[in-house]
C-alpha atoms as a PDB file:
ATOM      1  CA  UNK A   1      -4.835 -18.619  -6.425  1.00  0.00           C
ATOM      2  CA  UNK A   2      -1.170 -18.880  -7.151  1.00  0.00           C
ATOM      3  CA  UNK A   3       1.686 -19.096  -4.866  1.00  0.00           C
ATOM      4  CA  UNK A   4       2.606 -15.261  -5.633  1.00  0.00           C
ATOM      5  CA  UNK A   5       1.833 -12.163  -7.314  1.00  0.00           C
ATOM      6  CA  UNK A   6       2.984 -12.346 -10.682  1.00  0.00           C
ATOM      7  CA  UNK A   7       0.387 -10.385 -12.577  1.00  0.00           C
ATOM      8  CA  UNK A   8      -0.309  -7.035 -11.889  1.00  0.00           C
ATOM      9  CA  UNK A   9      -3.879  -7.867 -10.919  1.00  0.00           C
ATOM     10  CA  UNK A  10      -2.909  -9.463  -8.488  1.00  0.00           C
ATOM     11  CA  UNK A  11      -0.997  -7.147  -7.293  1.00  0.00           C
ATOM     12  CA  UNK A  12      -1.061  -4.214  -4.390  1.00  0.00           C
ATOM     13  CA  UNK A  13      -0.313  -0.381  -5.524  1.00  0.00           C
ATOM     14  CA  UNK A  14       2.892  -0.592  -3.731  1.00  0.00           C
ATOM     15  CA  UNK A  15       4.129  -3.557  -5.218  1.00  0.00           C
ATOM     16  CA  UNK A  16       3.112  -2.914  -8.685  1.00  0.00           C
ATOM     17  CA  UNK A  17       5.033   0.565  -8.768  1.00  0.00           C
ATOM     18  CA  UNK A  18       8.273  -1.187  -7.317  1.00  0.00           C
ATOM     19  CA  UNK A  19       7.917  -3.700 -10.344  1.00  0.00           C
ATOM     20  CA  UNK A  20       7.626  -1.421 -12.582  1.00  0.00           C
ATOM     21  CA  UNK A  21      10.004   0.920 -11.442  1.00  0.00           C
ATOM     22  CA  UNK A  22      12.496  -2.082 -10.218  1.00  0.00           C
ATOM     23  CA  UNK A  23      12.724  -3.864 -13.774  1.00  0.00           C
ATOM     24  CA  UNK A  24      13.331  -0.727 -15.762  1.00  0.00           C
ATOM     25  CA  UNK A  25      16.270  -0.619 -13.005  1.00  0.00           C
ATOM     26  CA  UNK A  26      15.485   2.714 -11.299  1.00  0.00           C
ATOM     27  CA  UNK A  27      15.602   0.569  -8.107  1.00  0.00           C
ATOM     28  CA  UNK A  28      16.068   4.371  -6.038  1.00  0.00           C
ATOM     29  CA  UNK A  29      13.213   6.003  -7.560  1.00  0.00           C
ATOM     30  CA  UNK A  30      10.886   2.232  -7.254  1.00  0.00           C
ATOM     31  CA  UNK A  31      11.643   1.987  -3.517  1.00  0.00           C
ATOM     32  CA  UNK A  32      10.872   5.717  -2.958  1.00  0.00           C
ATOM     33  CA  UNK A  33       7.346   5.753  -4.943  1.00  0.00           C
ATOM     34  CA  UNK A  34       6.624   2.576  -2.946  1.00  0.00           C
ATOM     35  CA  UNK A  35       7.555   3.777   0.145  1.00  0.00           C
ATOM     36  CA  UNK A  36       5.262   7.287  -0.595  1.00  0.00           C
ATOM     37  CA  UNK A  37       2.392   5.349  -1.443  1.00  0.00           C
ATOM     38  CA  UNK A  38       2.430   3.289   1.427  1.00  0.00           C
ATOM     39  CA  UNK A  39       3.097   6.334   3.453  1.00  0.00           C
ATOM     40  CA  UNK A  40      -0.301   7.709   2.012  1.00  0.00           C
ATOM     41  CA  UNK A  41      -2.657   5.303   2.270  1.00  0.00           C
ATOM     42  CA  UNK A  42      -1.131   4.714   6.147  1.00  0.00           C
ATOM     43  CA  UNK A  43      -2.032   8.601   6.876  1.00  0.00           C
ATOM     44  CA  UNK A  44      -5.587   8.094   5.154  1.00  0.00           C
ATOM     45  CA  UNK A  45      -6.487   4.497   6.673  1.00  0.00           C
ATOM     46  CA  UNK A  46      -5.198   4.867  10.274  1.00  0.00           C
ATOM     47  CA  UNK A  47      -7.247   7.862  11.554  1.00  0.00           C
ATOM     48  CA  UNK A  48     -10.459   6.443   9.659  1.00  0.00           C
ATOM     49  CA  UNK A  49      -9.824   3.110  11.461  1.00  0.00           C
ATOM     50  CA  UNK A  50      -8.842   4.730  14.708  1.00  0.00           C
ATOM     51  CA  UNK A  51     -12.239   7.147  14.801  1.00  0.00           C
ATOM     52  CA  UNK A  52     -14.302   4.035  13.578  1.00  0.00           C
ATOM     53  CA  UNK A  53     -13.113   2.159  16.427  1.00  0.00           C
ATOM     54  CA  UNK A  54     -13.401   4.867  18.932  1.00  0.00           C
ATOM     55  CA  UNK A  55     -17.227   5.016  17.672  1.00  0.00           C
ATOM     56  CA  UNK A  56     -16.889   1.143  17.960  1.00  0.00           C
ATOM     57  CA  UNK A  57     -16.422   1.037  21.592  1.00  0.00           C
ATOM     58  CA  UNK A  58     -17.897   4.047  23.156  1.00  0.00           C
ATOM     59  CA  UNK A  59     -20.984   3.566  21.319  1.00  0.00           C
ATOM     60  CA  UNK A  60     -24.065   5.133  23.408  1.00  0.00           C
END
């Protein structure tokens, strides 16, 4: 693999919309959609992780 992501396949969500956003030089508008993303996919991924664990340890 190479030393970092330099194609958008290899990259995440987030940092493909800051590219994208950040070479057009709307660096405002790149750090916001990155920052909303991430902000989404926290609010969807930590209760699912937090109820799988809970099932996790207080199997019966």
């Amino acid at each position: 693999m190479s030393g970092s992501a330099t194609s958008p396949t290899l990259m995440t969500l987030v940092t493909y919309i800051y590219y994208l956003y950040a070479y057009s030089e709307y660096f405002s508008a790149a750090a916001a959609l990155a920052t909303l993303v991430a902000a989404i996919a926290a609010i969807v991924i930590i209760p699912y992780a937090l109820l799988g664990l809970k099932r996790w340890v207080f199997r019966r």
